[in-house]
Protein backbone atom coordinates (compact mmCIF):
# COMPACT_ATOMS: atom_id res chain seq x y z
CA UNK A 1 6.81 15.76 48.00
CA UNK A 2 7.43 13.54 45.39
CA UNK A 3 10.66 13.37 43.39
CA UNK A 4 10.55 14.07 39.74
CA UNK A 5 13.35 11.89 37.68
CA UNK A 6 11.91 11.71 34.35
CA UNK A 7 13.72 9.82 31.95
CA UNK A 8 13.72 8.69 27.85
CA UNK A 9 13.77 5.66 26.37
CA UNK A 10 12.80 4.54 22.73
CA UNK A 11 12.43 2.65 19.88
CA UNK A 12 13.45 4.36 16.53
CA UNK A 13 11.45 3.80 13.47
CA UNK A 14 12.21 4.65 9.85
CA UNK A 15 9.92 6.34 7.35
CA UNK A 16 9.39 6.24 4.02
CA UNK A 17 7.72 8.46 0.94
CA UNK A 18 7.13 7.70 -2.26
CA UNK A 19 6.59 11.10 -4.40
CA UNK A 20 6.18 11.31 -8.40
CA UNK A 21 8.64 13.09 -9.83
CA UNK A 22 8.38 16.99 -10.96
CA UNK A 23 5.11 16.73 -9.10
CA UNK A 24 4.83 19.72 -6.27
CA UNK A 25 2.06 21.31 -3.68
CA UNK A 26 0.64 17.54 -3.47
CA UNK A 27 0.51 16.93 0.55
CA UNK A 28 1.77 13.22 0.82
CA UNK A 29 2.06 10.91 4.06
CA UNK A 30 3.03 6.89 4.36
CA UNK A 31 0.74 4.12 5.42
CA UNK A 32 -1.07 5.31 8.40
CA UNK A 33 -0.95 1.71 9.55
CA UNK A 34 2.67 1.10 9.94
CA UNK A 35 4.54 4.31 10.02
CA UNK A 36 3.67 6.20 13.05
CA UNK A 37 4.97 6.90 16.13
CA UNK A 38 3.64 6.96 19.91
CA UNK A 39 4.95 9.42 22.33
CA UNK A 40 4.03 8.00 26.29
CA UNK A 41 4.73 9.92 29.29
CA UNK A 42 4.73 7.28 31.84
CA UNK A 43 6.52 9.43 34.41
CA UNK A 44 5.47 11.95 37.16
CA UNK A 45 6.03 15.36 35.71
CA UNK A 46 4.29 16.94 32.25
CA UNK A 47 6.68 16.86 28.86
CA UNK A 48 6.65 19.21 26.25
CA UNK A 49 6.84 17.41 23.09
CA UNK A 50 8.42 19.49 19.76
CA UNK A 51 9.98 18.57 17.16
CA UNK A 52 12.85 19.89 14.57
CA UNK A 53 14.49 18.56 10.90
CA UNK A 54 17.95 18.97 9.95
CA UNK A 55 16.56 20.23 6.50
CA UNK A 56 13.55 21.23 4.16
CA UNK A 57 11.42 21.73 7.27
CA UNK A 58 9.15 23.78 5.61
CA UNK A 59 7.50 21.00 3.46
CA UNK A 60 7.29 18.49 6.51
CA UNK A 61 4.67 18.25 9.40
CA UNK A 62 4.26 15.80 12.25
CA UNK A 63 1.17 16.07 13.92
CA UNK A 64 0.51 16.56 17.60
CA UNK A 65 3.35 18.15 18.45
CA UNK A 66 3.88 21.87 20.46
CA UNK A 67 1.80 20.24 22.81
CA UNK A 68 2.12 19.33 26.84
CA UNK A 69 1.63 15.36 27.49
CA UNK A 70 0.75 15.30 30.88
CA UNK A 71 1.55 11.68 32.85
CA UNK A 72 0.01 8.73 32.02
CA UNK A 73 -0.85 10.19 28.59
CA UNK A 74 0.05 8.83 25.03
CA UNK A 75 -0.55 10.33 21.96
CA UNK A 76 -0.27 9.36 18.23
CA UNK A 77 1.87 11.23 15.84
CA UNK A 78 1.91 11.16 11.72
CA UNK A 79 4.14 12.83 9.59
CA UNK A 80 3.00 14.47 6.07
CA UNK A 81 5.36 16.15 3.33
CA UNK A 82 4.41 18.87 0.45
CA UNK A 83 5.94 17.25 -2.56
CA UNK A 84 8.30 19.91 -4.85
CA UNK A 85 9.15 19.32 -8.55
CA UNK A 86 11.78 17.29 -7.90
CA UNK A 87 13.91 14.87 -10.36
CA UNK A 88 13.71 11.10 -9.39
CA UNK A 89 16.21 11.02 -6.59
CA UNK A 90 16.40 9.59 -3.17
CA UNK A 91 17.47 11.32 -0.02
CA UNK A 92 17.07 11.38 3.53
CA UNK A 93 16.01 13.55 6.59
CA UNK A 94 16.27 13.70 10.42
CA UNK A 95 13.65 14.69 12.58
CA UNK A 96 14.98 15.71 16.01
CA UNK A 97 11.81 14.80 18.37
CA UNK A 98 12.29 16.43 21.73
CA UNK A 99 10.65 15.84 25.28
CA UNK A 100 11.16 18.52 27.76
CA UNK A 101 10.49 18.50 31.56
CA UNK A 102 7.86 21.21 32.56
CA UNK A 103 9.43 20.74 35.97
CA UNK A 104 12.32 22.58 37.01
CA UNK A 105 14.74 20.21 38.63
CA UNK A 106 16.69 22.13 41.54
CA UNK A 107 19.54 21.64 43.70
CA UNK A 108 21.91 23.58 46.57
CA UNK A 109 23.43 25.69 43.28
CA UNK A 110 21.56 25.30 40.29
CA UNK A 111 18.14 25.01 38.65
CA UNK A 112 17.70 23.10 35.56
CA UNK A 113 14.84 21.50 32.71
CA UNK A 114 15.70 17.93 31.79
CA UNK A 115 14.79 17.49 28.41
CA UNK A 116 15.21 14.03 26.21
CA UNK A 117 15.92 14.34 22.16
CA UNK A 118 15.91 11.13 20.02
CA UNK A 119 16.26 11.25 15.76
CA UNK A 120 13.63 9.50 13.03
CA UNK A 121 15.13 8.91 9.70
CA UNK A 122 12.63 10.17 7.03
CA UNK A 123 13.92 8.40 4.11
CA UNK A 124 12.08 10.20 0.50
CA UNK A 125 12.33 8.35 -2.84
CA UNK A 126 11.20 10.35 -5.61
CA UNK A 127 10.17 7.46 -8.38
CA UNK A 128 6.95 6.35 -10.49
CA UNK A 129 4.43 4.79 -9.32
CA UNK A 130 4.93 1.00 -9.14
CA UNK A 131 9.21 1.44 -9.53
CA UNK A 132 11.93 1.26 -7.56
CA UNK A 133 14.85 3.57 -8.21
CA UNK A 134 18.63 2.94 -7.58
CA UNK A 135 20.69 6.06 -6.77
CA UNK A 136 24.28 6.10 -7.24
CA UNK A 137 24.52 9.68 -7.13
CA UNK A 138 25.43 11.29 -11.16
CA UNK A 139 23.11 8.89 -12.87
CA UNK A 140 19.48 7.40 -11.68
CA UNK A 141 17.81 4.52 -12.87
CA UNK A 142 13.76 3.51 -11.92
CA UNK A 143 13.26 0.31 -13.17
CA UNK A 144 10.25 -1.95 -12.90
CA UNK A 145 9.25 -3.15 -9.48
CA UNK A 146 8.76 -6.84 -9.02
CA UNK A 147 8.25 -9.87 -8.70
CA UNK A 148 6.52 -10.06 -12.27
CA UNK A 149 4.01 -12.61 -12.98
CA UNK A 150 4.12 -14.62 -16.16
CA UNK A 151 3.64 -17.87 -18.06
CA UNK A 152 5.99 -20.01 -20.18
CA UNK A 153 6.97 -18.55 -23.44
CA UNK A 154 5.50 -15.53 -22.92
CA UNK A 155 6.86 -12.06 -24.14
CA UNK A 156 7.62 -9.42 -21.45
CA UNK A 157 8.16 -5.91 -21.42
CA UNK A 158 10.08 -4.12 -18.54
CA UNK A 159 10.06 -0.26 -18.60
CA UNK A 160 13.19 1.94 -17.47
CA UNK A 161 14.15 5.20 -16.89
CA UNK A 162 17.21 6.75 -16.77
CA UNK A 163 18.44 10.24 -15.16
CA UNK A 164 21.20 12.24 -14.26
CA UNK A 165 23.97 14.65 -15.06
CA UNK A 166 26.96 12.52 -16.40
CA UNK A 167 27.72 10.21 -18.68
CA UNK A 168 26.54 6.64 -17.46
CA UNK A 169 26.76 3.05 -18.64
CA UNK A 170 23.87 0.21 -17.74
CA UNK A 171 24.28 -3.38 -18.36
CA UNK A 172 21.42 -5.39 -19.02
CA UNK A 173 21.70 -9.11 -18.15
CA UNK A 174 18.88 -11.97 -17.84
CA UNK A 175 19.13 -15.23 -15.67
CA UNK A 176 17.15 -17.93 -16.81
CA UNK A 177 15.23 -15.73 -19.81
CA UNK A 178 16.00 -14.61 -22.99
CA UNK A 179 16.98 -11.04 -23.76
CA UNK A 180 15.79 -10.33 -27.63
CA UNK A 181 16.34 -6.90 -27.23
CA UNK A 182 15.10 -3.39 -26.52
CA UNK A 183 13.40 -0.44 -27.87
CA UNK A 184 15.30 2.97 -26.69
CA UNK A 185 15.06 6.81 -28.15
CA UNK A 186 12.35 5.26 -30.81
CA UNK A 187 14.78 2.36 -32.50
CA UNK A 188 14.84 -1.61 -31.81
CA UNK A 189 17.94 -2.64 -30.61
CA UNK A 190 18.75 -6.22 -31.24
CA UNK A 191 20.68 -7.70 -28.80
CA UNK A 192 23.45 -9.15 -30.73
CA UNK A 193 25.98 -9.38 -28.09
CA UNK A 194 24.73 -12.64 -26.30
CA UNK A 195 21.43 -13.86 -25.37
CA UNK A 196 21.81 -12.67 -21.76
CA UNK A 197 23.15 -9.17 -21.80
CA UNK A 198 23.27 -5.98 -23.32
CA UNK A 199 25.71 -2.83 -22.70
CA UNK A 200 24.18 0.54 -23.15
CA UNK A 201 25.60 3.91 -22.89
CA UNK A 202 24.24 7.37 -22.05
CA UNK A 203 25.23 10.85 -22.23
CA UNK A 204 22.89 12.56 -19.05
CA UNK A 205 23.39 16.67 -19.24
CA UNK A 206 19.90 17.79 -17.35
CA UNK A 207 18.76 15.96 -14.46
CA UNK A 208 15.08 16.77 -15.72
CA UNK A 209 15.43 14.94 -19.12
CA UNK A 210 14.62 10.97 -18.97
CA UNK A 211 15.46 8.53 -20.97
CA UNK A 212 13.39 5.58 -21.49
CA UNK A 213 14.28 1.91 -22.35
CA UNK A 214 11.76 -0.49 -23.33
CA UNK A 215 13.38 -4.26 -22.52
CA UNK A 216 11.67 -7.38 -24.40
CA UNK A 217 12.27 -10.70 -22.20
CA UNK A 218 11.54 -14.10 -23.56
CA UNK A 219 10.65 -16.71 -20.55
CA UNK A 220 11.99 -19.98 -22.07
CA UNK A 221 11.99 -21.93 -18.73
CA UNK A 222 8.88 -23.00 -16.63
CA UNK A 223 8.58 -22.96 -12.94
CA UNK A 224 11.62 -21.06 -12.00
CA UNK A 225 12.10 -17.44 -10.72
CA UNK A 226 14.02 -15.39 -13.40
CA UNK A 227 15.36 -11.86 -13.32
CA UNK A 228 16.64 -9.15 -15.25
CA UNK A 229 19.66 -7.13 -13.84
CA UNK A 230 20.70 -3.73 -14.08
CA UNK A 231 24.38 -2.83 -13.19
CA UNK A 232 24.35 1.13 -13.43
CA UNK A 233 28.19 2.73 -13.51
CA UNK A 234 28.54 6.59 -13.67
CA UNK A 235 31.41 9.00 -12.36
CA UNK A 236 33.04 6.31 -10.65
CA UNK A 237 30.21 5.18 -8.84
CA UNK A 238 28.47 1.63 -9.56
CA UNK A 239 25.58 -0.45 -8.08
CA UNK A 240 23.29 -3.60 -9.10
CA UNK A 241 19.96 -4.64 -8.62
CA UNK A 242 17.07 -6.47 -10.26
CA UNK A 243 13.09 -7.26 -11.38
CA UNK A 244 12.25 -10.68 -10.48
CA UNK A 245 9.50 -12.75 -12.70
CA UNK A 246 7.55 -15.72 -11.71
CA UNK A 247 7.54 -17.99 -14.27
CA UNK A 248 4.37 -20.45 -14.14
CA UNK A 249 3.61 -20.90 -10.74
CA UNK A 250 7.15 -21.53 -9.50
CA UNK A 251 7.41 -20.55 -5.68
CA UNK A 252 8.25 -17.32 -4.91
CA UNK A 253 9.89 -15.94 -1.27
CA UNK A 254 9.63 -12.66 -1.04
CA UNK A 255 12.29 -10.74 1.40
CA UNK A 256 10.50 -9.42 4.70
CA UNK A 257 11.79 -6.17 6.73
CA UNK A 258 12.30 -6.26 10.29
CA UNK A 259 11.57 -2.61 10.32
CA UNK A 260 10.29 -1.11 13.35
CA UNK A 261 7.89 1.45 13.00
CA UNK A 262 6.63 2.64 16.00
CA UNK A 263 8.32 4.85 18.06
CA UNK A 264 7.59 5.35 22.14
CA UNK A 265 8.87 8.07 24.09
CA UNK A 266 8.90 7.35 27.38
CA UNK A 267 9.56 9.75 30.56
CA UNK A 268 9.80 7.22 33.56
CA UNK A 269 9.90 8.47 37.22
């Protein structure tokens, strides 16, 4: 008879949602294209695949699972979430994916089922369509995702929106644009300070209430990748990032991700 040794071995992905904010009961899933994951039994004895999260399970599902995978069989899984009214926000989850012997493994004193448990991250920004959204915790800003597209001299304007439940300061700077100024809770602001910044300050007090900023950008160079730059500083806690333009045709790299995002699970004999 033939001895049964299965074994794991993987390749762990990450996920990622986008979901509107306060928008719930909407059943949501990532690019069926690049964010799945395979489950292969290439052993000698049949696995039985679940799976568990460490949290909000009830709004997640990841199909083709409670199911036996007998050997030599693969099988394709998705993953879907039920949105909930939530604020803009970003967390994460672990799913605990599990492959369990259906073969009792025996020796002179005991009797045991082998079974093989790896984690997926299931990472859930809550943000507008078309933004990005940095997270430091008290205070959230979603600011325009880029890179923009525009010509020289022309006027631009970049949407934000701010969040939270503390007071919060952002700092608005350019790099190789003008900053004329900004509209925010229905006035102009004029941005007297310099022509490349602008400090603004918030009191946040319900993490439901946004407040929007309207930014007006000049482009006064040609061929050249600007940016605007948003430093957000709240409770202690402080982080940068940016919307890049494309000014007339300039070259543009974008970043790449070496993201994996396919997952095998693999019971070898």
């Amino acid at each position: 008879m033939e001895k049964a040794d299965p074994h794991l071995g993987l390749s762990t992905p990450e996920f990622e949602f986008r979901v509107e904010p306060f928008e719930s009961g909407k059943q949501i899933s990532p690019s069926f294209k690049e964010y799945k994951f395979t489950t292969i039994n290439s052993g000698n004895v049949p696995l039985w695949l679940s799976c568990k999260y460490d949290r909000m399970g009830d709004i997640f599902n990841t199909t083709n699972m409670s199911i036996v995978l007998h050997p030599g069989e693969s099988i394709e899984h998705h993953i879907f979430l039920v949105s909930m009214p939530w604020s803009p926000q970003v967390f994460t989850v672990k799913e605990h994916v599990k492959g369990t012997s259906m073969h009792i493994i025996t020796s002179d004193m005991v009797s045991f089922i082998p079974s093989f448990q790896t984690v997926v991250k299931i990472n859930v920004k809550v943000v507008r369509q078309g933004f990005n959204i940095l997270d430091i915790g008290p205070a959230k800003l979603q600011y325009e995702r880029g890179p923009k597209v525009a010509e020289f001299d022309d006027i631009m304007d970049l949407r934000l929106f701010l969040s939270g439940d503390s007071d919060a300061s952002l700092i608005i700077s350019v790099d190789k644009l003008e900053l004329v100024g900004m509209y925010y809770d229905g006035e102009w602001i004029n941005n007297t300070e310099s022509d490349t910044s602008k400090t603004l300050r918030f009191h946040l007090d319900n993490i439901s209430d946004e407040k929007e900023i309207m930014i007006k950008v000049h482009c006064i160079r040609e061929k050249v990748t600007a940016s605007v730059s948003y430093h957000l500083s709240s409770g202690g806690d402080s982080n940068t990032t940016k919307t890049e333009i494309v000014v007339g045709n300039a070259t543009y790299v974008p970043q790449t991700s070496d993201k994996n995002h396919e997952l095998k699970i693999i019971a070898l004999a």
